[in-house]
PDB file of N, CA and C in Angstrom:
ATOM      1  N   UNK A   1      89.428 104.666  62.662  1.00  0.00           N
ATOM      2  CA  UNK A   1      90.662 103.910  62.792  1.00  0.00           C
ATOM      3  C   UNK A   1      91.707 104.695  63.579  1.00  0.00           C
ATOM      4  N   UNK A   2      91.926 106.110  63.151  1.00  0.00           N
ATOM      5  CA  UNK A   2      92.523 106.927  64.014  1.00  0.00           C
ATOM      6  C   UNK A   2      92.399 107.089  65.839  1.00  0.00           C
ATOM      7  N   UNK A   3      91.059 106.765  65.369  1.00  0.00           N
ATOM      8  CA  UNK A   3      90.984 106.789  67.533  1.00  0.00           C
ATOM      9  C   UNK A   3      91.512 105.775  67.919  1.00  0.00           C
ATOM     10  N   UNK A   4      90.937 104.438  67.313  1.00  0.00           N
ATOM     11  CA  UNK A   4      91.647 102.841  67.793  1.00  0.00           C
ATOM     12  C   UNK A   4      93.369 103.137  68.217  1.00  0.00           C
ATOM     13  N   UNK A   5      94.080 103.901  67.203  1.00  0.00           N
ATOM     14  CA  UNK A   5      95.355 103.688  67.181  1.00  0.00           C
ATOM     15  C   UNK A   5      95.797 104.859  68.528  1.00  0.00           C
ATOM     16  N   UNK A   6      94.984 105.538  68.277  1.00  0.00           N
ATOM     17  CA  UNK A   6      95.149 106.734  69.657  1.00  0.00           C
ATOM     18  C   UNK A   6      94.909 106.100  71.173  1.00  0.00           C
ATOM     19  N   UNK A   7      94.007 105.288  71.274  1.00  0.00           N
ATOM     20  CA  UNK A   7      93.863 104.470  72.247  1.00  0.00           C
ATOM     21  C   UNK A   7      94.420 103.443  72.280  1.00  0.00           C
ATOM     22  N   UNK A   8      94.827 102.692  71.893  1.00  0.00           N
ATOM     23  CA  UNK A   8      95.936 101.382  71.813  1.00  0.00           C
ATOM     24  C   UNK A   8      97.399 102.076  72.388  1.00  0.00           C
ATOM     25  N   UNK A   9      97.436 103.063  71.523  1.00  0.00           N
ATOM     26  CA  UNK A   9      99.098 104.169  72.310  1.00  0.00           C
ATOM     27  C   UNK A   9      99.015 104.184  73.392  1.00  0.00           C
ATOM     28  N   UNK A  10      98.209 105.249  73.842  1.00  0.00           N
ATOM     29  CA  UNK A  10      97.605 105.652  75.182  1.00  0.00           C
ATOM     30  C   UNK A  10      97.895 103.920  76.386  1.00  0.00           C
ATOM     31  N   UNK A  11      97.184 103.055  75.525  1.00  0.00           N
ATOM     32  CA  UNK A  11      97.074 101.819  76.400  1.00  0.00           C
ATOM     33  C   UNK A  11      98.554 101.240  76.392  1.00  0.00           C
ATOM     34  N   UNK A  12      99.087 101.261  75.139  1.00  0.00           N
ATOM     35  CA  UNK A  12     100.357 100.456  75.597  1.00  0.00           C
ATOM     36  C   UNK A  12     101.021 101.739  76.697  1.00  0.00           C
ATOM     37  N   UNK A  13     101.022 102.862  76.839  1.00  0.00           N
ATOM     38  CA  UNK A  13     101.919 103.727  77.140  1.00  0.00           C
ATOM     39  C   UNK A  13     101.625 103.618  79.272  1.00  0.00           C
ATOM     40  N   UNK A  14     100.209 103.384  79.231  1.00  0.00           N
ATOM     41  CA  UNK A  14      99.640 103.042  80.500  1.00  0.00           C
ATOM     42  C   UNK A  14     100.220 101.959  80.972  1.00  0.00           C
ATOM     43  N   UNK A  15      99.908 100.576  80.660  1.00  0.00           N
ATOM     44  CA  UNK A  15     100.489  99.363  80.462  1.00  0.00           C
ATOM     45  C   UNK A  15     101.925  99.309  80.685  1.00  0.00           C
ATOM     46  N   UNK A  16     101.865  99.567  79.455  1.00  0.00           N
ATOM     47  CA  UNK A  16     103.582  99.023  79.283  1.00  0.00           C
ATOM     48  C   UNK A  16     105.225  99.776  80.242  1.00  0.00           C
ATOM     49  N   UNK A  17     104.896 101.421  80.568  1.00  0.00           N
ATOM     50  CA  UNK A  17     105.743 102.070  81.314  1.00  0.00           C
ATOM     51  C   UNK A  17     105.798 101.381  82.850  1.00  0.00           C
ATOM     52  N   UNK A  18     104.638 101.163  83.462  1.00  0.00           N
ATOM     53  CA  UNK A  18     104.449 100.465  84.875  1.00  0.00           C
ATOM     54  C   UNK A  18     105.519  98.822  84.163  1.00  0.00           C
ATOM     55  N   UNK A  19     104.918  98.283  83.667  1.00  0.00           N
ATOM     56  CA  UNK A  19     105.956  96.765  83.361  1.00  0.00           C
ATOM     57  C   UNK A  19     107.145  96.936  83.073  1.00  0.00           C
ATOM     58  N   UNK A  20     107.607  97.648  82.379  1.00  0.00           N
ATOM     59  CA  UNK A  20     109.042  97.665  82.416  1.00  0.00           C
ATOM     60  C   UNK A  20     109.619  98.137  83.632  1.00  0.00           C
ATOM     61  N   UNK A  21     108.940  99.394  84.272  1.00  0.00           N
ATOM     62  CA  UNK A  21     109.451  99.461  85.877  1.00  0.00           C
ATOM     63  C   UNK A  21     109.666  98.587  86.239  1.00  0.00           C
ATOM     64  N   UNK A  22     108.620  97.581  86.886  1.00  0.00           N
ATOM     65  CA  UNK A  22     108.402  96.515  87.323  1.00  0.00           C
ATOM     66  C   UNK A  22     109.543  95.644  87.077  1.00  0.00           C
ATOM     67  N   UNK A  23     109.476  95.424  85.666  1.00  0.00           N
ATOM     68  CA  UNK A  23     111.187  94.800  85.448  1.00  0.00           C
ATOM     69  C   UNK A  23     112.060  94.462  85.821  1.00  0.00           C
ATOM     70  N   UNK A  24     112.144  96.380  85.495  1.00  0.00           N
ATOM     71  CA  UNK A  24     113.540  96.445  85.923  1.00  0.00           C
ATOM     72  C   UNK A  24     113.732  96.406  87.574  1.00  0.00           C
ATOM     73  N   UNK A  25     113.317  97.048  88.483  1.00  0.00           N
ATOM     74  CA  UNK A  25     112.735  96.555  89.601  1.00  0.00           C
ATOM     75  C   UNK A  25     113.229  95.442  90.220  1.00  0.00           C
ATOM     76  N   UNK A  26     112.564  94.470  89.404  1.00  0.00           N
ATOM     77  CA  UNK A  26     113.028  93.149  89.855  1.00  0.00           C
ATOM     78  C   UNK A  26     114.588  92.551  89.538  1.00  0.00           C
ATOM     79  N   UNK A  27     115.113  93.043  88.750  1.00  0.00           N
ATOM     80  CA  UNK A  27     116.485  93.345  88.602  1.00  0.00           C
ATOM     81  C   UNK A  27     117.271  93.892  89.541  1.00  0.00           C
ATOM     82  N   UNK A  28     116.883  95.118  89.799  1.00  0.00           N
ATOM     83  CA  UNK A  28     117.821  95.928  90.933  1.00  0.00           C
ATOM     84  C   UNK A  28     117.720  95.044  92.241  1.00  0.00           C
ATOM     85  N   UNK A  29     116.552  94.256  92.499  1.00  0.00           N
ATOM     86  CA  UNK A  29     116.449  93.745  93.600  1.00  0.00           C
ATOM     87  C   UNK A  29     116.720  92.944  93.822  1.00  0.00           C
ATOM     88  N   UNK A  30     117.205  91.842  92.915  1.00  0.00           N
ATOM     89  CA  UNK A  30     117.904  90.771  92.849  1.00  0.00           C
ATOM     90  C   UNK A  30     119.410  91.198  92.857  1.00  0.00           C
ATOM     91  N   UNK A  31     120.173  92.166  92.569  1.00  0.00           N
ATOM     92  CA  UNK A  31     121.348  92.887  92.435  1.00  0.00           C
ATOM     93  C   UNK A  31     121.568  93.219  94.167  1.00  0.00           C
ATOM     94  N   UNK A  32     120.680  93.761  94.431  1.00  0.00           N
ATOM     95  CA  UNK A  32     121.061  94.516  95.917  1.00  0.00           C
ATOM     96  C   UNK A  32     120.626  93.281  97.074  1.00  0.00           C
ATOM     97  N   UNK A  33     119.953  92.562  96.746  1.00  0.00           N
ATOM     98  CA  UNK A  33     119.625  91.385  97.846  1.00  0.00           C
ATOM     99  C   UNK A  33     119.943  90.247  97.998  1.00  0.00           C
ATOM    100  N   UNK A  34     120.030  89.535  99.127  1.00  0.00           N
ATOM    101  CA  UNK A  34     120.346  88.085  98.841  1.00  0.00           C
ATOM    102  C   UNK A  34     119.326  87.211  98.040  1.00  0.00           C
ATOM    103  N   UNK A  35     119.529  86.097  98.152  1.00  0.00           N
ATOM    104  CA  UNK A  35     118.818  85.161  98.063  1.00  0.00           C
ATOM    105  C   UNK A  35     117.778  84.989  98.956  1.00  0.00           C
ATOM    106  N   UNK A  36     117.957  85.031 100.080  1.00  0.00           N
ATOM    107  CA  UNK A  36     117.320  84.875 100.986  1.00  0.00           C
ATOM    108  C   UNK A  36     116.392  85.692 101.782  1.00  0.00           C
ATOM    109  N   UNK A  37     116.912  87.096 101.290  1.00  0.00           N
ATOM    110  CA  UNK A  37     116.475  88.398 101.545  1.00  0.00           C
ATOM    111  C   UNK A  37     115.598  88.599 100.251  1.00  0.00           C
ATOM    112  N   UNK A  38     115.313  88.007  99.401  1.00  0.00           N
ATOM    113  CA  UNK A  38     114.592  89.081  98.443  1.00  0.00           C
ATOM    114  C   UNK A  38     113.225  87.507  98.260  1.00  0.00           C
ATOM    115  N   UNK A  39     113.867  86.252  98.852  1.00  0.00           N
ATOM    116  CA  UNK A  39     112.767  85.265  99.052  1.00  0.00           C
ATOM    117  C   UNK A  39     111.741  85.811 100.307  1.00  0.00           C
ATOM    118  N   UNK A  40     112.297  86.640 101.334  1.00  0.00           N
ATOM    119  CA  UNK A  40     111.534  87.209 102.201  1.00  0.00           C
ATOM    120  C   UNK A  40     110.727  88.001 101.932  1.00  0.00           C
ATOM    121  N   UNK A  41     111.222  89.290 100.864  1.00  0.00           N
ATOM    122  CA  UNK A  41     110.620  90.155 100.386  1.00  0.00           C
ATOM    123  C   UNK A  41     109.417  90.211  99.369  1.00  0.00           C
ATOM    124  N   UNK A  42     109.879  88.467  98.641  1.00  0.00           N
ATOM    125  CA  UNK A  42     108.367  88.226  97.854  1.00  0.00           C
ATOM    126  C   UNK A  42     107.259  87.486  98.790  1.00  0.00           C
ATOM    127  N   UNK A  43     107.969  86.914  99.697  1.00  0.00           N
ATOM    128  CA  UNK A  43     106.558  86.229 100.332  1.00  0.00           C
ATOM    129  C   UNK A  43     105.603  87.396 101.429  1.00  0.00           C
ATOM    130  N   UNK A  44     106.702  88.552 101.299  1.00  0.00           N
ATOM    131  CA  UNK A  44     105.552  89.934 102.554  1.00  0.00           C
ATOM    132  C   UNK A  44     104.667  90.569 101.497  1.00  0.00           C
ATOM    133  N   UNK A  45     105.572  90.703 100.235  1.00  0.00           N
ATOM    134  CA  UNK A  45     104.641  91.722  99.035  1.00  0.00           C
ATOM    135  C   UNK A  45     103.391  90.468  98.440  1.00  0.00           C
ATOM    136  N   UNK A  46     104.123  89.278  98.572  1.00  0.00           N
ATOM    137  CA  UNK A  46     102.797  88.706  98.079  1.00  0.00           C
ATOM    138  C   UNK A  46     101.446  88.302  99.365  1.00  0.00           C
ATOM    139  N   UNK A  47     101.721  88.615 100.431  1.00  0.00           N
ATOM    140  CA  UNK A  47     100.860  88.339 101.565  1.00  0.00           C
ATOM    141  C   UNK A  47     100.130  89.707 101.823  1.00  0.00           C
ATOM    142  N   UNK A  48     100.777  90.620 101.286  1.00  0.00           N
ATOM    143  CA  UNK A  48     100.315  92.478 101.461  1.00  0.00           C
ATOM    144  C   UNK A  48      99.373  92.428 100.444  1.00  0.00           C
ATOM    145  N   UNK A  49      99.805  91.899  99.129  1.00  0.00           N
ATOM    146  CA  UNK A  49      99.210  91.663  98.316  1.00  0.00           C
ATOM    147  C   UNK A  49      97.943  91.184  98.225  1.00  0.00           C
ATOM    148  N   UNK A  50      97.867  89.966  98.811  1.00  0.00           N
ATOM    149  CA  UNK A  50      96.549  89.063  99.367  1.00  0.00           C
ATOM    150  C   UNK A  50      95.696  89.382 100.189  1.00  0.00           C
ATOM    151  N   UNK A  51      96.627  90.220 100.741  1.00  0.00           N
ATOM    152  CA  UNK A  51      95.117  90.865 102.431  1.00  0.00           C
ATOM    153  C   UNK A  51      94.845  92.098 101.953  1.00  0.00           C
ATOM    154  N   UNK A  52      94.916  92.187 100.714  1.00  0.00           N
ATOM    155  CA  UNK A  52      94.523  94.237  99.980  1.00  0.00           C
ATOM    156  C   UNK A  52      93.327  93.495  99.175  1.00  0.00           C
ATOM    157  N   UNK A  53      93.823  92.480  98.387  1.00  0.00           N
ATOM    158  CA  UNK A  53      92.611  92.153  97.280  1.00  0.00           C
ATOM    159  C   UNK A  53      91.602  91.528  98.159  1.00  0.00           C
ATOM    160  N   UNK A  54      91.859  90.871  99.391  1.00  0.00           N
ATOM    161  CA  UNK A  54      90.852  89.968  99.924  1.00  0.00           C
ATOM    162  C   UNK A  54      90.030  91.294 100.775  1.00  0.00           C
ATOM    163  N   UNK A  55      90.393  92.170 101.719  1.00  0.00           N
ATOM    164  CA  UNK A  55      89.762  93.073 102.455  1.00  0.00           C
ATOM    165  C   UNK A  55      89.583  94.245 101.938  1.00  0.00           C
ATOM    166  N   UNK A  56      90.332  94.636 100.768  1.00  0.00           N
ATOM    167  CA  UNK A  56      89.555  96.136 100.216  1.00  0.00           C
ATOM    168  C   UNK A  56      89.477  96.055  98.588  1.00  0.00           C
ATOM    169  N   UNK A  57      89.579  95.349  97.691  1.00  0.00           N
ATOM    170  CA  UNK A  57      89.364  95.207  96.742  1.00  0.00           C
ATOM    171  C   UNK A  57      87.601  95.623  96.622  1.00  0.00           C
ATOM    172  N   UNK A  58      86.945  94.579  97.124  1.00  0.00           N
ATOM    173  CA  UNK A  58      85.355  94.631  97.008  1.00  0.00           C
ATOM    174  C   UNK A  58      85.113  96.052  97.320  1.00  0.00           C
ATOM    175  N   UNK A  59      85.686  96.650  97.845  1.00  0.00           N
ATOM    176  CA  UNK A  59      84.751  98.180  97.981  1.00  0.00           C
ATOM    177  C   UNK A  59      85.305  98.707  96.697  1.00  0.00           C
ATOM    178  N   UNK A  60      86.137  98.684  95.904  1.00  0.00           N
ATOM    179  CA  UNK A  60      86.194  99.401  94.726  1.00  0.00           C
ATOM    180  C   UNK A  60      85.626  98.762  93.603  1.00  0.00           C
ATOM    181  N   UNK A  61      85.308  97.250  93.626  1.00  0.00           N
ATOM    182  CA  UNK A  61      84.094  96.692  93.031  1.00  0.00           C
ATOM    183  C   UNK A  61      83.077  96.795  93.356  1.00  0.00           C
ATOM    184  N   UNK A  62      82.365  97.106  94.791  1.00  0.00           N
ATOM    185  CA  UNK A  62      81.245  97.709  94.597  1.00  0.00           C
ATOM    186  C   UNK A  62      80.792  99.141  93.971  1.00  0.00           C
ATOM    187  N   UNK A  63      81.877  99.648  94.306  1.00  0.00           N
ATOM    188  CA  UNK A  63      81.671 101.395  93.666  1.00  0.00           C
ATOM    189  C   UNK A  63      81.418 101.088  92.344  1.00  0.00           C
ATOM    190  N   UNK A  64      82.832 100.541  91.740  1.00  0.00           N
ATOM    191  CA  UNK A  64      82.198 100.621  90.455  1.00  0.00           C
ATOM    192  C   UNK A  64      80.722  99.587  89.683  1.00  0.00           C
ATOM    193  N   UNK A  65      80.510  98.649  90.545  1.00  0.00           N
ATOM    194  CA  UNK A  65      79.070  98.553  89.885  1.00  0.00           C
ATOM    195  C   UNK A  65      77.954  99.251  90.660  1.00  0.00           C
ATOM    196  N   UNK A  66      77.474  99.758  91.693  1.00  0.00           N
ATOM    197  CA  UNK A  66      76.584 100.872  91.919  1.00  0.00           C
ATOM    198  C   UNK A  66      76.597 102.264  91.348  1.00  0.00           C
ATOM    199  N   UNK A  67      77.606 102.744  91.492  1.00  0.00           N
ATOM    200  CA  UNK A  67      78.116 104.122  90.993  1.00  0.00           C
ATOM    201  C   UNK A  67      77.529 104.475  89.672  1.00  0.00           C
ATOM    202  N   UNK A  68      78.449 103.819  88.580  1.00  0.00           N
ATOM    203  CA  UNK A  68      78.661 103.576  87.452  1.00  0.00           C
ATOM    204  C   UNK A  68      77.129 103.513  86.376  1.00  0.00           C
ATOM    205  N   UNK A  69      76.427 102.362  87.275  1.00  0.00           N
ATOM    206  CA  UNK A  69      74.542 101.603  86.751  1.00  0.00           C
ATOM    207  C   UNK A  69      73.766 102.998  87.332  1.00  0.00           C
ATOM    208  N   UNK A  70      74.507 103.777  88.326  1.00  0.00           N
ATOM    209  CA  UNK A  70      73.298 104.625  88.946  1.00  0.00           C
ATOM    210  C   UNK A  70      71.949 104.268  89.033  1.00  0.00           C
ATOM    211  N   UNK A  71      72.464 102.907  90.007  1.00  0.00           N
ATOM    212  CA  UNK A  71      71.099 101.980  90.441  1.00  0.00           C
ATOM    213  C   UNK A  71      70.586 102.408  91.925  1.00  0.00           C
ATOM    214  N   UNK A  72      71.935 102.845  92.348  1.00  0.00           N
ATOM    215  CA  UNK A  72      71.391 103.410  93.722  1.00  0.00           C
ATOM    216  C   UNK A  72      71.706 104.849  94.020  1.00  0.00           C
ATOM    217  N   UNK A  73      71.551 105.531  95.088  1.00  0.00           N
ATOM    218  CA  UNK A  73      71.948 106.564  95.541  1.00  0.00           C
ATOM    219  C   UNK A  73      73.365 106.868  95.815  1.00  0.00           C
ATOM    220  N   UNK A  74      74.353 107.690  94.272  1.00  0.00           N
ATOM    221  CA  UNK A  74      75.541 107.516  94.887  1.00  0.00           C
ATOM    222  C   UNK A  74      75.953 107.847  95.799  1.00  0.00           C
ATOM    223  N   UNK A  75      75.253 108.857  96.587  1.00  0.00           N
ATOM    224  CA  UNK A  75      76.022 109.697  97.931  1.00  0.00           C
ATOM    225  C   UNK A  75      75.837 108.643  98.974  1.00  0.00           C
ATOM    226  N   UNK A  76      74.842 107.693  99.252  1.00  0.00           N
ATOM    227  CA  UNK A  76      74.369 106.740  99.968  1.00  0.00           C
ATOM    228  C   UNK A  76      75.407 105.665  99.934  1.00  0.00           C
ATOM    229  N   UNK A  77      75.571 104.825  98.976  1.00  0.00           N
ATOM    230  CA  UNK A  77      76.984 103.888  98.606  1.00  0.00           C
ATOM    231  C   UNK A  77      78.119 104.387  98.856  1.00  0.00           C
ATOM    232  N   UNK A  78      78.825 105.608  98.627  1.00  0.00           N
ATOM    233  CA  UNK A  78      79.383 105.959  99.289  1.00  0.00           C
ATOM    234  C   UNK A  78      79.849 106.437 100.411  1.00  0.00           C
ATOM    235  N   UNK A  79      79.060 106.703 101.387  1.00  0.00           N
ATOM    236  CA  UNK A  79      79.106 107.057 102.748  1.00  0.00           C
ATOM    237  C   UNK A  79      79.005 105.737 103.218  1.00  0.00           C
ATOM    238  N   UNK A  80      78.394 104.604 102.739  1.00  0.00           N
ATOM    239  CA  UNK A  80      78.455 103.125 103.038  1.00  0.00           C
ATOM    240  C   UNK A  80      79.934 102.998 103.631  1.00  0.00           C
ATOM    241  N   UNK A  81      80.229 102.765 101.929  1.00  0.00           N
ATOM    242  CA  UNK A  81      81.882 102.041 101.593  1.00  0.00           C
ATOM    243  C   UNK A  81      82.670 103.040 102.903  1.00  0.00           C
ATOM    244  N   UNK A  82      82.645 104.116 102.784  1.00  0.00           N
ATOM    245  CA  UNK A  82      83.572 104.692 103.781  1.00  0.00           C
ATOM    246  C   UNK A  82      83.244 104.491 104.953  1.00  0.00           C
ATOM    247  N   UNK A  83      82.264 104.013 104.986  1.00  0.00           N
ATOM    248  CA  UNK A  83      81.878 103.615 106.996  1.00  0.00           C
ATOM    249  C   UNK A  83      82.347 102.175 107.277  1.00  0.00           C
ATOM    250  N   UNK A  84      82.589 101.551 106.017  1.00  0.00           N
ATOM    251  CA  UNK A  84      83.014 100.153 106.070  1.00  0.00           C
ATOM    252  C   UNK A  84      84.565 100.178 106.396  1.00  0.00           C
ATOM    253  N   UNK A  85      85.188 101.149 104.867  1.00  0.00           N
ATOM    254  CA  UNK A  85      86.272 101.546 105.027  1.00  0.00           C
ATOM    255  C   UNK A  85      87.107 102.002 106.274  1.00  0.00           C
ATOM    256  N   UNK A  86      86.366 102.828 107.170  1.00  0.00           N
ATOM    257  CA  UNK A  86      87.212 104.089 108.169  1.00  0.00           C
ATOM    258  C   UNK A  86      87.239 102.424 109.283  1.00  0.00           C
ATOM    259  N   UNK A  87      86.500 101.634 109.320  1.00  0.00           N
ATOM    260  CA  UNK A  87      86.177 101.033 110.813  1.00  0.00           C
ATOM    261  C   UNK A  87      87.912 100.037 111.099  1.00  0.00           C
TER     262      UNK A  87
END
């Protein structure tokens, strides 16, 4: 029971410090920006956003299911991903 509660800490402390940044964040930025300026600023972070998960997401999902199963040759998968990566 002691570990559960050691790891649940750990997790809210992971978790939860990034979200309240985040937050607050979004506070300051609504404070320092217009309206119009911070409608700009969500539609670039959410389009930066979209072309990260769509073009490099999958290489850190492939790592972690080859890697991880040590189904294949990790040095091999990796020199992959980075030849995919560098191009």
């Amino acid at each position: 029971m002691r570990t559960l509660l050691r790891h649940s800490a750990i997790y809210l402390i992971a978790r939860g410090v990034p979200g309240a940044i985040n937050f607050l964040a979004i506070a300051i930025y609504t404070r320092l920006l217009s309206p119009q300026e911070y409608g700009q600023y969500v539609l670039v972070f959410s389009a930066v956003t979209l072309i990260n998960i769509v073009l490099y997401d999958w290489l850190k999902l492939s790592l972690l299911r080859f890697v991880s199963g040590q189904s294949a040759d990790v040095r091999c998968v990796k020199s992959t991903v980075f030849t995919f990566f560098s191009r």
